[in-house]
PDB file of N, CA and C in Angstrom:
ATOM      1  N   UNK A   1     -21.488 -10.179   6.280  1.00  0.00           N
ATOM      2  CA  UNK A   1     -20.613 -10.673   7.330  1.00  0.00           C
ATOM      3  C   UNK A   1     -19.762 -11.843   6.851  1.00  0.00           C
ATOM      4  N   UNK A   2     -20.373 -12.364   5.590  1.00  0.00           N
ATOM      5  CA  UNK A   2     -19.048 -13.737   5.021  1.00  0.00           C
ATOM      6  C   UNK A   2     -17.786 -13.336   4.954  1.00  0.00           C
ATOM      7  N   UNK A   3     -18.309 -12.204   3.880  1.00  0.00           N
ATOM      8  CA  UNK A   3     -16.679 -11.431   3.275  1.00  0.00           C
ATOM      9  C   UNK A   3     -15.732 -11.540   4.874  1.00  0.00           C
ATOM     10  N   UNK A   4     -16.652 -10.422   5.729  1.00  0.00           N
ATOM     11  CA  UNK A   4     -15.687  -9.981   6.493  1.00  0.00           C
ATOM     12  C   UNK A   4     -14.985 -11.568   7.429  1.00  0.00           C
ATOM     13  N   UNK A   5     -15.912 -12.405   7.421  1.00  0.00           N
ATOM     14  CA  UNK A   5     -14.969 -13.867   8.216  1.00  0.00           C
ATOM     15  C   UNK A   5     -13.973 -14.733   7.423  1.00  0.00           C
ATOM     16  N   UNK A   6     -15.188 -14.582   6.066  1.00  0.00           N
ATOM     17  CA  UNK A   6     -13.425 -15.119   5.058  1.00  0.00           C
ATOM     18  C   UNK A   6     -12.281 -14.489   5.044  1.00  0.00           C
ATOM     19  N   UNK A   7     -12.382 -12.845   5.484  1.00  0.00           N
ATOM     20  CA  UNK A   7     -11.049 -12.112   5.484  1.00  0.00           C
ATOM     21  C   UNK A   7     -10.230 -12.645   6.701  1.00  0.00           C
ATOM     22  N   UNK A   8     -11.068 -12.271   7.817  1.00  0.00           N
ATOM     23  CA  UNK A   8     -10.275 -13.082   9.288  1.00  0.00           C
ATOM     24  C   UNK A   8      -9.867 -14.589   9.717  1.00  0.00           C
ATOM     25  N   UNK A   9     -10.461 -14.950   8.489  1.00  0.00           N
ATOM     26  CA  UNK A   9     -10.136 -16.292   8.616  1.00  0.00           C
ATOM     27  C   UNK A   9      -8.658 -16.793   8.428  1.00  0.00           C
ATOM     28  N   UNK A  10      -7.785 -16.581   7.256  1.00  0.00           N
ATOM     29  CA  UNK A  10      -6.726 -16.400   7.302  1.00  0.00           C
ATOM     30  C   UNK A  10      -5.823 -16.212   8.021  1.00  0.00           C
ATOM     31  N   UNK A  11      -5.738 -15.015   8.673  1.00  0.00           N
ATOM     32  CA  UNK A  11      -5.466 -14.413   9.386  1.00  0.00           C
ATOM     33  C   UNK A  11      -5.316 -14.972  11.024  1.00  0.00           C
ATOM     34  N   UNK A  12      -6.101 -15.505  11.687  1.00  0.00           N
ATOM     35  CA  UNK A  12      -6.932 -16.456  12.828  1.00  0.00           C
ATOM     36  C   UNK A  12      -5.900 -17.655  12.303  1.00  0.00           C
ATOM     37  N   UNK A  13      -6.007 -18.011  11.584  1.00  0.00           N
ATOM     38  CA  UNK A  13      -5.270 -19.466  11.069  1.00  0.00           C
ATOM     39  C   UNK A  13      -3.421 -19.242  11.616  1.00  0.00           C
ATOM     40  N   UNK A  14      -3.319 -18.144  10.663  1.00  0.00           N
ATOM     41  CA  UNK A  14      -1.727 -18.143  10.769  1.00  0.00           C
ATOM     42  C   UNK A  14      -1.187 -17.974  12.732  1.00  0.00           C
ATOM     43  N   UNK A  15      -2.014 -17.152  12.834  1.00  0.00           N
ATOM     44  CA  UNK A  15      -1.809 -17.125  14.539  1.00  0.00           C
ATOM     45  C   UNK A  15      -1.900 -18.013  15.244  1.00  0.00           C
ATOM     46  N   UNK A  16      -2.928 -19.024  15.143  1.00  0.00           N
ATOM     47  CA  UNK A  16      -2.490 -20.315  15.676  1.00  0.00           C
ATOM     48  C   UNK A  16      -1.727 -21.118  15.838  1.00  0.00           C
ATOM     49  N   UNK A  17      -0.699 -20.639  14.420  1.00  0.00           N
ATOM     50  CA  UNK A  17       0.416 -22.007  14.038  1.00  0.00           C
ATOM     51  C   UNK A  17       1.079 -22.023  14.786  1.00  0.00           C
ATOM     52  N   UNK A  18       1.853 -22.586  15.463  1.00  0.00           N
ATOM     53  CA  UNK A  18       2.889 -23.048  16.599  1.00  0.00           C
ATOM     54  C   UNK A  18       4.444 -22.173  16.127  1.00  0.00           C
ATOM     55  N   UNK A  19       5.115 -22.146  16.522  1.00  0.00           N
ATOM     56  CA  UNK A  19       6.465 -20.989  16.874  1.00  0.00           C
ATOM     57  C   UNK A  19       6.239 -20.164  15.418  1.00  0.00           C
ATOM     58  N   UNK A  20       5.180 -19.764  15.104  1.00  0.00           N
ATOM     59  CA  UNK A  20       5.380 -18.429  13.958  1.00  0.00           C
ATOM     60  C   UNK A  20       5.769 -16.851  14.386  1.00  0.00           C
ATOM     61  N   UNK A  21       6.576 -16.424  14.508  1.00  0.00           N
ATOM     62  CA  UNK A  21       6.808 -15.350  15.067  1.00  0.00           C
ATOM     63  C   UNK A  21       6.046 -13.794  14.840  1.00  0.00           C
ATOM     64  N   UNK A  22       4.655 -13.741  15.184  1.00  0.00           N
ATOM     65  CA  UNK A  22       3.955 -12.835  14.965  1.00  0.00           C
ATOM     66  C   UNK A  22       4.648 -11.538  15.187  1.00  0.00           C
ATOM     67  N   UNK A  23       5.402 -10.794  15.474  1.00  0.00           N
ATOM     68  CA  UNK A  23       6.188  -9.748  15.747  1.00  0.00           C
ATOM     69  C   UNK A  23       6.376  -9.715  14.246  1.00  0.00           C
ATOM     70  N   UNK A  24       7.259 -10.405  13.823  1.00  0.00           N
ATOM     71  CA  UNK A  24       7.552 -10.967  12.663  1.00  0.00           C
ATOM     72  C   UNK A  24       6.444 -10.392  11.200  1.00  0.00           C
ATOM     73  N   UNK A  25       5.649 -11.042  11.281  1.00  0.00           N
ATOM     74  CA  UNK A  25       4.116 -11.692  10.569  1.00  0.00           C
ATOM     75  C   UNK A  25       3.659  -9.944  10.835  1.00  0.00           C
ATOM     76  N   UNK A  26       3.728  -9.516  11.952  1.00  0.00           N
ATOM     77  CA  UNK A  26       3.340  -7.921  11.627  1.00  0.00           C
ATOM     78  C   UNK A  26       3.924  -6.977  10.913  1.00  0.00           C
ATOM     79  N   UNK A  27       5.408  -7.204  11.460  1.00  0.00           N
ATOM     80  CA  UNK A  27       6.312  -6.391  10.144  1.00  0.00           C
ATOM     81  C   UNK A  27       5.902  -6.394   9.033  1.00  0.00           C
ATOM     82  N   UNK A  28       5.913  -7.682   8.515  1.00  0.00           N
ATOM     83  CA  UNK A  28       5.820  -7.955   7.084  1.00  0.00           C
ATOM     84  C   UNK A  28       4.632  -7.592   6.553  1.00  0.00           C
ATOM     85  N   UNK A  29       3.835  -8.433   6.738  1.00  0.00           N
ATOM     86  CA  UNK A  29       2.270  -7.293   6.846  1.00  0.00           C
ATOM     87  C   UNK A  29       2.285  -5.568   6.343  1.00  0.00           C
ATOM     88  N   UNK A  30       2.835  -5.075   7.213  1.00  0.00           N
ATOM     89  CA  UNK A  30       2.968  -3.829   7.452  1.00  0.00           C
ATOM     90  C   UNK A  30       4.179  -3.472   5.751  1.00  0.00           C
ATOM     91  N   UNK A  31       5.050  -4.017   5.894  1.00  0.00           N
ATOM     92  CA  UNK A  31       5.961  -3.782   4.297  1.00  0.00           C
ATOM     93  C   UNK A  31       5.350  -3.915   3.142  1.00  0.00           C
ATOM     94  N   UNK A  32       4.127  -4.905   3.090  1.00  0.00           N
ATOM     95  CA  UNK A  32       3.315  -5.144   1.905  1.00  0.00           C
ATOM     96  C   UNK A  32       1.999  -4.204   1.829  1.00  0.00           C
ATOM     97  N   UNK A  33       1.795  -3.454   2.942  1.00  0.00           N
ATOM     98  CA  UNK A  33       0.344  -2.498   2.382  1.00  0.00           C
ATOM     99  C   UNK A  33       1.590  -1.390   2.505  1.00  0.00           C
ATOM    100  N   UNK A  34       2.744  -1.233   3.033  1.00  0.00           N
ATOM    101  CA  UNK A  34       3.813   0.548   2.143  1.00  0.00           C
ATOM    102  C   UNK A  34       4.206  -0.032   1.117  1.00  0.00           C
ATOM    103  N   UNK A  35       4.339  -1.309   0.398  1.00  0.00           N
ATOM    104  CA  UNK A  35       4.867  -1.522  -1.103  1.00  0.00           C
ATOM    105  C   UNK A  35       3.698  -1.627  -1.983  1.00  0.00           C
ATOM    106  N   UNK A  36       2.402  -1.820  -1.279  1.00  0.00           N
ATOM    107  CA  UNK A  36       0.913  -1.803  -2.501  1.00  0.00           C
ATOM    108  C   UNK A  36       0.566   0.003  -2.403  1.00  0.00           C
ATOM    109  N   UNK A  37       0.815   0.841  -1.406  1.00  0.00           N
ATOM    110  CA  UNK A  37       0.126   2.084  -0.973  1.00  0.00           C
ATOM    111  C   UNK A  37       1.008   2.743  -2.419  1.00  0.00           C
ATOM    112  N   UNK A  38       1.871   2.592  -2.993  1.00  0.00           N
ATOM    113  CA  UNK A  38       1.989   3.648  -4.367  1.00  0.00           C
ATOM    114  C   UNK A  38       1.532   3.493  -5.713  1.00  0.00           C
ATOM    115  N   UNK A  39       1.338   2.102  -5.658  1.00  0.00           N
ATOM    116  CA  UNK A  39       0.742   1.565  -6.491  1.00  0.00           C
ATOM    117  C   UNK A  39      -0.712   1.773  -6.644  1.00  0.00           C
ATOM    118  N   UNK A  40      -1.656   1.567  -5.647  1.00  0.00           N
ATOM    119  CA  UNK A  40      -2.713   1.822  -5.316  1.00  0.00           C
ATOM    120  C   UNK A  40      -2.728   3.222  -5.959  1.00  0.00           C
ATOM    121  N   UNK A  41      -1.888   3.883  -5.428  1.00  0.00           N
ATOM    122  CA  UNK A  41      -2.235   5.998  -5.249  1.00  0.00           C
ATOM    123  C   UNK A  41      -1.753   6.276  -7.633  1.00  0.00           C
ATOM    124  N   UNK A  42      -0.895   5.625  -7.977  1.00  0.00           N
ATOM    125  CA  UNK A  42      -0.842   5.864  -9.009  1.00  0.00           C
ATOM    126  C   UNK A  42      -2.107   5.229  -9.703  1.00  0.00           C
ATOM    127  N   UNK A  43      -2.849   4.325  -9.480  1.00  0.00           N
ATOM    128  CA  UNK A  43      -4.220   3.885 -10.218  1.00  0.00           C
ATOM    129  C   UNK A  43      -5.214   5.041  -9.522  1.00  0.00           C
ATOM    130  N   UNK A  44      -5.059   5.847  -8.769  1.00  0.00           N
ATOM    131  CA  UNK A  44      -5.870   6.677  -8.130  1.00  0.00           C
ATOM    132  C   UNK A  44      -5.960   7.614  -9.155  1.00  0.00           C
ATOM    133  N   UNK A  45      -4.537   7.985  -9.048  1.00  0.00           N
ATOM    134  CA  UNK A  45      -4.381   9.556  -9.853  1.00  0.00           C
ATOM    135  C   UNK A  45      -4.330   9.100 -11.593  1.00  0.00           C
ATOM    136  N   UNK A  46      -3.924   8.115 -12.035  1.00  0.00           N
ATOM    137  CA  UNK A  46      -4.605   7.714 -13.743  1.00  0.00           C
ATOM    138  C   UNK A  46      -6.363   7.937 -13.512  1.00  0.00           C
ATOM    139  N   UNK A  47      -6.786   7.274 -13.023  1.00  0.00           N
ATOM    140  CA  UNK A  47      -8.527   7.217 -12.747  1.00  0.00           C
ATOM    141  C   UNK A  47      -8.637   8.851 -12.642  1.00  0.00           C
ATOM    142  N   UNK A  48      -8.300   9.678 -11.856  1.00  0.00           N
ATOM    143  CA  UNK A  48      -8.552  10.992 -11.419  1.00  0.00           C
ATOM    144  C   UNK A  48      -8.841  12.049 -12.390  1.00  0.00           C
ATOM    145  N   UNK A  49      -7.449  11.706 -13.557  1.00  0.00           N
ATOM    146  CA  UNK A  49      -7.228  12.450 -14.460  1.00  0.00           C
ATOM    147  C   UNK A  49      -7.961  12.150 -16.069  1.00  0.00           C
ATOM    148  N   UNK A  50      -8.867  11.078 -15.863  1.00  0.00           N
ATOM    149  CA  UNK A  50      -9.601  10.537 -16.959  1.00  0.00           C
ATOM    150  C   UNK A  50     -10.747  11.706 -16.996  1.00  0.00           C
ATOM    151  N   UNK A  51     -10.843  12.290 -18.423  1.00  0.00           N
ATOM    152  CA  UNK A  51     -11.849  13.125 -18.205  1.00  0.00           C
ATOM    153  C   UNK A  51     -13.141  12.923 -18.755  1.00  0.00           C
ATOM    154  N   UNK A  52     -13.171  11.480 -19.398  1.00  0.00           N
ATOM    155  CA  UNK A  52     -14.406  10.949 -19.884  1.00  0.00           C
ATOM    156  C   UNK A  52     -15.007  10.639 -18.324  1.00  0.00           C
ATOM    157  N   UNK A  53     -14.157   9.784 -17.242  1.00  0.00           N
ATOM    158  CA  UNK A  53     -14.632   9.476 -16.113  1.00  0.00           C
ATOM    159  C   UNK A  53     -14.691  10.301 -14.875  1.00  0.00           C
ATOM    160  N   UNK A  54     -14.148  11.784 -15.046  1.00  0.00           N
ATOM    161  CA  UNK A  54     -14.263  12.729 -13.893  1.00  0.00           C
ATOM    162  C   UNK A  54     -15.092  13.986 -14.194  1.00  0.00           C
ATOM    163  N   UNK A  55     -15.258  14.466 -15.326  1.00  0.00           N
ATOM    164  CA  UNK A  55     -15.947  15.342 -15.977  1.00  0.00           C
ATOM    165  C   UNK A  55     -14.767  16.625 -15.507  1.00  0.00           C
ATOM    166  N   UNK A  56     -15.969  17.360 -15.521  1.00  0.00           N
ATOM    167  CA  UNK A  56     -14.908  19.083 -14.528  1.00  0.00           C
ATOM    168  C   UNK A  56     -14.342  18.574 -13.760  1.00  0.00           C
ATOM    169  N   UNK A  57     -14.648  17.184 -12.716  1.00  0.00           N
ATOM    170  CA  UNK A  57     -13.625  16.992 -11.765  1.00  0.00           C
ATOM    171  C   UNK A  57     -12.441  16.741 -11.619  1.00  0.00           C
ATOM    172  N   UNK A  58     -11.642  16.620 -13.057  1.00  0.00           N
ATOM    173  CA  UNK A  58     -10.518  15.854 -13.630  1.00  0.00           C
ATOM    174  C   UNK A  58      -9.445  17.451 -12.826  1.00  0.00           C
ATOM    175  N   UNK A  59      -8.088  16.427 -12.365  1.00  0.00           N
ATOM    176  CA  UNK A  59      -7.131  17.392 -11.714  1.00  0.00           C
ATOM    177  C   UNK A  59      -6.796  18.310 -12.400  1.00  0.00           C
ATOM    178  N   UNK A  60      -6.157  19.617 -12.223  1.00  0.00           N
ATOM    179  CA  UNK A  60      -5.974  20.541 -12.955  1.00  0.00           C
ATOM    180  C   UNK A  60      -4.128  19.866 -12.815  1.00  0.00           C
ATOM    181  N   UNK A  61      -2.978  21.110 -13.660  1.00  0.00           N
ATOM    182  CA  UNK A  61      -1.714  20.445 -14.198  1.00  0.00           C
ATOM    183  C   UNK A  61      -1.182  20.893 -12.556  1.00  0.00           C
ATOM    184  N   UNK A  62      -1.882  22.011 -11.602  1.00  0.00           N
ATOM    185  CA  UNK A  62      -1.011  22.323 -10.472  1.00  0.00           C
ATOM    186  C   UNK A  62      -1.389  21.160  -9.358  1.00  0.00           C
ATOM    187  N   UNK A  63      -2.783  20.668  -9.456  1.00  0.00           N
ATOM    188  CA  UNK A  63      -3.003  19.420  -8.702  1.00  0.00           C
ATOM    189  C   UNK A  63      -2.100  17.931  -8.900  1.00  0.00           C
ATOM    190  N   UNK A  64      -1.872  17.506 -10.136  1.00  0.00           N
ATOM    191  CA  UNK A  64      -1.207  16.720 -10.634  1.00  0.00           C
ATOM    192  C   UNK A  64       0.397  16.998 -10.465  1.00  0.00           C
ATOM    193  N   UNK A  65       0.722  17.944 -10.241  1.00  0.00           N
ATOM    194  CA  UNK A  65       2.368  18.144 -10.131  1.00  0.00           C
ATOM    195  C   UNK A  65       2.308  17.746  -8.368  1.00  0.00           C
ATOM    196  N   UNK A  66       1.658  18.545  -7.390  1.00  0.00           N
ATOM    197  CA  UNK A  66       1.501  18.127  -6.297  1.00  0.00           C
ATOM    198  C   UNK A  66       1.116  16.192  -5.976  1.00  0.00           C
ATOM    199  N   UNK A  67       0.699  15.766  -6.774  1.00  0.00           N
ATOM    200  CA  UNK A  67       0.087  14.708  -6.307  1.00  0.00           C
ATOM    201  C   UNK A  67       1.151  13.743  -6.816  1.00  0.00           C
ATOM    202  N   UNK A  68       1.890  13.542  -8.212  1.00  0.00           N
ATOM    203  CA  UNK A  68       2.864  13.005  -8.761  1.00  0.00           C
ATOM    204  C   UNK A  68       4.386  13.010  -7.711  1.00  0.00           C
ATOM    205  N   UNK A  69       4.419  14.570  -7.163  1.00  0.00           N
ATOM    206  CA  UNK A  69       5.473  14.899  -6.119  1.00  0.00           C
ATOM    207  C   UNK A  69       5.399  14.248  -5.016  1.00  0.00           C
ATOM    208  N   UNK A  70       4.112  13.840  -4.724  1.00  0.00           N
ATOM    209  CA  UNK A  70       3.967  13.283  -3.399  1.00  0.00           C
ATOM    210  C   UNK A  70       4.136  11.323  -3.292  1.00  0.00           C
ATOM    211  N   UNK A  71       3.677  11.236  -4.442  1.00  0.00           N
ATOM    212  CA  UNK A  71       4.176   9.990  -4.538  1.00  0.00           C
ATOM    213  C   UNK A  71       5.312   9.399  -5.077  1.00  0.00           C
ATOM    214  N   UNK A  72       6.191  10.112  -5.795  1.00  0.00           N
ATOM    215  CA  UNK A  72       7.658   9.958  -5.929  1.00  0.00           C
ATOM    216  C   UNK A  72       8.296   9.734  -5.050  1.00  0.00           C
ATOM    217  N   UNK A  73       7.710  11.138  -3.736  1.00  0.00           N
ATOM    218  CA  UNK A  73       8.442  10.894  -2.119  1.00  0.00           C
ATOM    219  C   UNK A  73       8.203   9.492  -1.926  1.00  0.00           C
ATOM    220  N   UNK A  74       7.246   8.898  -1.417  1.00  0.00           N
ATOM    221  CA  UNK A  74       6.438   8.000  -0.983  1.00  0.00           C
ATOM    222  C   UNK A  74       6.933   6.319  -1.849  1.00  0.00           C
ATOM    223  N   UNK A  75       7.415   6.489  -3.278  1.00  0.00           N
ATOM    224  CA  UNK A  75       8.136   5.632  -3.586  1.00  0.00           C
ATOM    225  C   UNK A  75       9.516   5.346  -2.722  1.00  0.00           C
ATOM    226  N   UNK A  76      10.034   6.391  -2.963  1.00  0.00           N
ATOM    227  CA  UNK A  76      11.379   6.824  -2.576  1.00  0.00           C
ATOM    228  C   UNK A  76      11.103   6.142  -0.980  1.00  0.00           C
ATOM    229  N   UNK A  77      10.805   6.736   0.200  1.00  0.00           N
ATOM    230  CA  UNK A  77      10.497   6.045   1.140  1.00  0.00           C
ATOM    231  C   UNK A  77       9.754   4.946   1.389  1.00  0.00           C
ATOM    232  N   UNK A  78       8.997   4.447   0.768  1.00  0.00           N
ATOM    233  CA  UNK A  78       9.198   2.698   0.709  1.00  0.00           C
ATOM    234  C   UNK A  78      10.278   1.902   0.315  1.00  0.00           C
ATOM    235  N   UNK A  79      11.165   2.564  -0.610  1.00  0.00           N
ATOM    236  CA  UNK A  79      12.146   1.570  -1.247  1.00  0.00           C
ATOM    237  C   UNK A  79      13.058   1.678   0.208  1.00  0.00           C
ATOM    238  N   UNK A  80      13.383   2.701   0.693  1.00  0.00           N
ATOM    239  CA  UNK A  80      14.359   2.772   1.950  1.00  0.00           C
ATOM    240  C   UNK A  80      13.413   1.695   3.227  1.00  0.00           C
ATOM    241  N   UNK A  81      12.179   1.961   3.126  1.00  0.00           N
ATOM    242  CA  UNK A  81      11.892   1.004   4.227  1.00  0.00           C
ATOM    243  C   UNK A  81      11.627  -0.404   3.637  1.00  0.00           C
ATOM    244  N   UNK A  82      12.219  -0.386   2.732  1.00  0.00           N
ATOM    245  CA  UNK A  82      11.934  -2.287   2.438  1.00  0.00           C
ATOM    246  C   UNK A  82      13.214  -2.649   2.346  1.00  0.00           C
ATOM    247  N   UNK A  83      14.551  -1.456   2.178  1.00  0.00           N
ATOM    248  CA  UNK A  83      15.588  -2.023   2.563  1.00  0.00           C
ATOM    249  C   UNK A  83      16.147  -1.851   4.052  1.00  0.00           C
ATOM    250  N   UNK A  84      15.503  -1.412   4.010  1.00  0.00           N
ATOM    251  CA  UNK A  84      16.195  -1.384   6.162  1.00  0.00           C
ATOM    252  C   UNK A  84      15.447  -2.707   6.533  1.00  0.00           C
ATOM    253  N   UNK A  85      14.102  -2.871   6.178  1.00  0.00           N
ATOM    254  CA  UNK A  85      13.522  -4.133   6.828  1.00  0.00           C
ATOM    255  C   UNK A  85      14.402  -5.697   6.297  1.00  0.00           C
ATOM    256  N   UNK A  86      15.062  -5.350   5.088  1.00  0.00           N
ATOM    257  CA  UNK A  86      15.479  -6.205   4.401  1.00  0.00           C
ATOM    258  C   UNK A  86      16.859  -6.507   5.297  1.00  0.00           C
ATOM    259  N   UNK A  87      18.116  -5.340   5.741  1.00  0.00           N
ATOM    260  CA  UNK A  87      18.860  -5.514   6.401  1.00  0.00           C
ATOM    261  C   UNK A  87      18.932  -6.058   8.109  1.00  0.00           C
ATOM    262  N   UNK A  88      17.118  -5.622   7.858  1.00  0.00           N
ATOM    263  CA  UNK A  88      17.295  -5.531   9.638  1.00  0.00           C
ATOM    264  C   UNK A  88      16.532  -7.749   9.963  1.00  0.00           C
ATOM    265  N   UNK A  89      16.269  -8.448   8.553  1.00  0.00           N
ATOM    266  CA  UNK A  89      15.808  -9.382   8.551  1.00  0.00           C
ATOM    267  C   UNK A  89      17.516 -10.315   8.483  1.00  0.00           C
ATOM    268  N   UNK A  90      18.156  -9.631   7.805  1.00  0.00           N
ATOM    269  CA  UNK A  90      19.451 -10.227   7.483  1.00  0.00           C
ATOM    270  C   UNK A  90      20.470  -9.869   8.461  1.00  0.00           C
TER     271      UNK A  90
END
């Protein structure tokens, strides 16, 4: 239960502060786990495809074309939503 209060702790803090615009503070929030989520998914799929560390489980080349495709999209639409958030901040 530490972990989980040191996590909320932060968090609890910033909300308190006087005119911080949490509307705000959520957006942004929200732009930084779609700009970590491809990053994350490409250490997924390196790890996946290790075959000292997956054994037989390692992706085959039709799993890996699907999974590479899907996160190209997924780049591609974060970069558009970090510039709309970017225009819509400006």
């Amino acid at each position: 239960y530490g972990v989980i209060g040191a996590l909320i702790l932060p968090a609890v803090l910033v909300v308190l502060l006087p005119n911080v615009p949490l509307i705000a503070m959520m957006i942004l929030a929200q732009v930084i786990n779609g700009m970590m989520l491809p990053v994350i998914l490409l250490a997924i799929l390196y790890l996946i495809n290790k075959e000292k560390l997956m054994g037989q489980y390692v992706n085959s080349r039709f799993y890996n074309i699907i999974c590479y495709s899907a996160v190209t999209v997924l780049i591609f639409v974060t970069l558009t939503m970090v510039g709309f958030t970017l225009l819509e901040i400006v």
